[in-house]
C-alpha atoms as a PDB file:
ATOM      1  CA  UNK A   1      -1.626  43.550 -38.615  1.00  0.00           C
ATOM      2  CA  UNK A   2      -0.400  41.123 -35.859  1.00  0.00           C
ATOM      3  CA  UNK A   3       0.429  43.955 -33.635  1.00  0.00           C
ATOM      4  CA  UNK A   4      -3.600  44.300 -33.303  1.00  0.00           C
ATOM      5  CA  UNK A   5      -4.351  41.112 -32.992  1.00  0.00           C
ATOM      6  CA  UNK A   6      -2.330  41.235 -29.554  1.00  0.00           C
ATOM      7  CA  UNK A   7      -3.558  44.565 -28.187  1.00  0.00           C
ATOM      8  CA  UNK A   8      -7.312  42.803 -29.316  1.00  0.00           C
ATOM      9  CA  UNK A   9      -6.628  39.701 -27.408  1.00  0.00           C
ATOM     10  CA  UNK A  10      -5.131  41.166 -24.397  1.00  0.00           C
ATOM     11  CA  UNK A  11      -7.969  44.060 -23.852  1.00  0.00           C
ATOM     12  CA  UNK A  12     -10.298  44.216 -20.454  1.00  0.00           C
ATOM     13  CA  UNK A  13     -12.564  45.833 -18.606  1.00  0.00           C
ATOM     14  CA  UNK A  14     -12.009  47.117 -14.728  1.00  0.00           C
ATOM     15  CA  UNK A  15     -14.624  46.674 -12.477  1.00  0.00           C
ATOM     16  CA  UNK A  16     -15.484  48.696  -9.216  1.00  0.00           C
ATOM     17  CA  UNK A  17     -12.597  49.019  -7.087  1.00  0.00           C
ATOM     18  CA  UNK A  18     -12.545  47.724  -3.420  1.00  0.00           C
ATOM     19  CA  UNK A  19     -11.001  49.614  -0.323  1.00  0.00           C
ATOM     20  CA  UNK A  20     -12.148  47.568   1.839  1.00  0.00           C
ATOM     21  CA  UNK A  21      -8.546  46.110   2.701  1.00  0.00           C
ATOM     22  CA  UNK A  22      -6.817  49.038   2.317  1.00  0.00           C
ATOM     23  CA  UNK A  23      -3.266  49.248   4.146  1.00  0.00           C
ATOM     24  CA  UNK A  24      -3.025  45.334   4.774  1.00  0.00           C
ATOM     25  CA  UNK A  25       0.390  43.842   4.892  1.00  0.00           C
ATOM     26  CA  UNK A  26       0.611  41.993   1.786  1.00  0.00           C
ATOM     27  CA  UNK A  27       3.863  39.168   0.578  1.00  0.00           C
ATOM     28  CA  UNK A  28       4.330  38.802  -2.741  1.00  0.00           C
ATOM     29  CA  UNK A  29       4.811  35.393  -3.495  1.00  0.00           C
ATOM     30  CA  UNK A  30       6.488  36.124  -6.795  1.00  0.00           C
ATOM     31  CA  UNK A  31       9.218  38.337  -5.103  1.00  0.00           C
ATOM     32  CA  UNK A  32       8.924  37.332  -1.585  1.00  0.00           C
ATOM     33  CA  UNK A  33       8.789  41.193  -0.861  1.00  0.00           C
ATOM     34  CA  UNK A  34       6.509  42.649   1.999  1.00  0.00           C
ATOM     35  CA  UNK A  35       4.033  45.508   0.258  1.00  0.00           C
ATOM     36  CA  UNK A  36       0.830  47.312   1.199  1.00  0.00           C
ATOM     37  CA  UNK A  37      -2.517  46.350  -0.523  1.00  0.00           C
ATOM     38  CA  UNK A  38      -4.066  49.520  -2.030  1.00  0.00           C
ATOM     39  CA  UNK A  39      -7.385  47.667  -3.783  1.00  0.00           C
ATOM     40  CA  UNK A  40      -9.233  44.617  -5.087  1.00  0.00           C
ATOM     41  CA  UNK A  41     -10.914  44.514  -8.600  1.00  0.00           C
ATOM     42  CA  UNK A  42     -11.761  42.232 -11.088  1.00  0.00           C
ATOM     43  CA  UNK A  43     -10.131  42.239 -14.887  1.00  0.00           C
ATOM     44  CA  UNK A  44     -12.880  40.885 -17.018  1.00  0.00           C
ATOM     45  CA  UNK A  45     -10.525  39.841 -20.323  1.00  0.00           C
ATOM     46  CA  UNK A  46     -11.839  38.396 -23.097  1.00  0.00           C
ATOM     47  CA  UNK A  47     -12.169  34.956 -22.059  1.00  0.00           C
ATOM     48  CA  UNK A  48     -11.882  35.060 -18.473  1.00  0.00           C
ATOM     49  CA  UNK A  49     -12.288  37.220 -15.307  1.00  0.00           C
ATOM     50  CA  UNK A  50      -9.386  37.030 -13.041  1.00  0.00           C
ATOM     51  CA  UNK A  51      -8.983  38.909  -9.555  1.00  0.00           C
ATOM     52  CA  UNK A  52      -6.795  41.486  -9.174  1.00  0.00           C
ATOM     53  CA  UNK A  53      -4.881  43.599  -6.220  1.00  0.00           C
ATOM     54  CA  UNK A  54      -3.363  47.053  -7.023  1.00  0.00           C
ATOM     55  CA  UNK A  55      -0.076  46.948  -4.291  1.00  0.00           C
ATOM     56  CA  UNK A  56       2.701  49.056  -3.422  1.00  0.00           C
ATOM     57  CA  UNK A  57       6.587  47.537  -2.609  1.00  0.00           C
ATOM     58  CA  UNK A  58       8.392  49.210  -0.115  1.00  0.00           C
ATOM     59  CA  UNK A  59      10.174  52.126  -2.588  1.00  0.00           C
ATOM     60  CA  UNK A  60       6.701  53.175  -3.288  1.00  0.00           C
ATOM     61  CA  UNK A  61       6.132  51.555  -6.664  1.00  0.00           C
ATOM     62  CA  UNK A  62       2.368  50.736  -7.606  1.00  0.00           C
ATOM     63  CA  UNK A  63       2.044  47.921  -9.221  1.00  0.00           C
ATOM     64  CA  UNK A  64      -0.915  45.331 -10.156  1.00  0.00           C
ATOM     65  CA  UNK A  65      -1.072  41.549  -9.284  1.00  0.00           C
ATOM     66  CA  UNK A  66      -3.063  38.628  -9.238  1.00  0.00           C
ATOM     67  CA  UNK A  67      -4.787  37.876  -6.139  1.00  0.00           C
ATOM     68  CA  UNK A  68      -3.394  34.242  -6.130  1.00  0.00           C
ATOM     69  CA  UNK A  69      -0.547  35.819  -5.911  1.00  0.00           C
ATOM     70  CA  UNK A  70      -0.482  37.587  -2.862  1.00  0.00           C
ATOM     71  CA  UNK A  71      -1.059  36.708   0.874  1.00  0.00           C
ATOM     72  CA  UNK A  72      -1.441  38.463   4.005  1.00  0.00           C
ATOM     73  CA  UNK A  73       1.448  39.555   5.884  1.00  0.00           C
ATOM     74  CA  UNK A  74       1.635  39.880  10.028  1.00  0.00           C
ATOM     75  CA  UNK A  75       4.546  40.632  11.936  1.00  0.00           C
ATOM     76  CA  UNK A  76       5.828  38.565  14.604  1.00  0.00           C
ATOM     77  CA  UNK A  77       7.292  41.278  16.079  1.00  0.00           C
ATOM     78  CA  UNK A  78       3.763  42.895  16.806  1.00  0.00           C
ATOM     79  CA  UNK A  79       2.987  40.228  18.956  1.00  0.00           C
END
């Protein structure tokens, strides 16, 4: 019984995805690792709606994070 209480509380809904930024240099602030942004969307959960980036790290693994979480990345090197 508690195990669906949990799944029930932590359910949402994906909205449209956005490619907009796709390919931008991304740091993860959690990991201070350099990444790729794949997409935006929005998780609507059941209380809140929270913005969300799908990223990849730099061995390739996809992974989902909040967009407070993230900032743009550039080079100094390209300058």
């Amino acid at each position: 019984m508690q195990v669906i209480n949990v799944i029930a509380e932590r359910s949402f809904a994906m909205t449209e995805k956005d490619y907009k930024l796709y390919g931008t240099k991304i740091l993860n602030l959690k990991t201070q690792e350099i990444g790729l942004l794949i997409c935006l969307c929005e998780n609507k959960f059941t209380d809140k709606t929270v913005d969300f980036a799908t990223c990849v790290d730099k061995t390739g693994k996809r992974y989902n994070i909040e967009l407070d979480n993230i900032r743009g990345f550039e080079d100094d090197f390209e300058k």
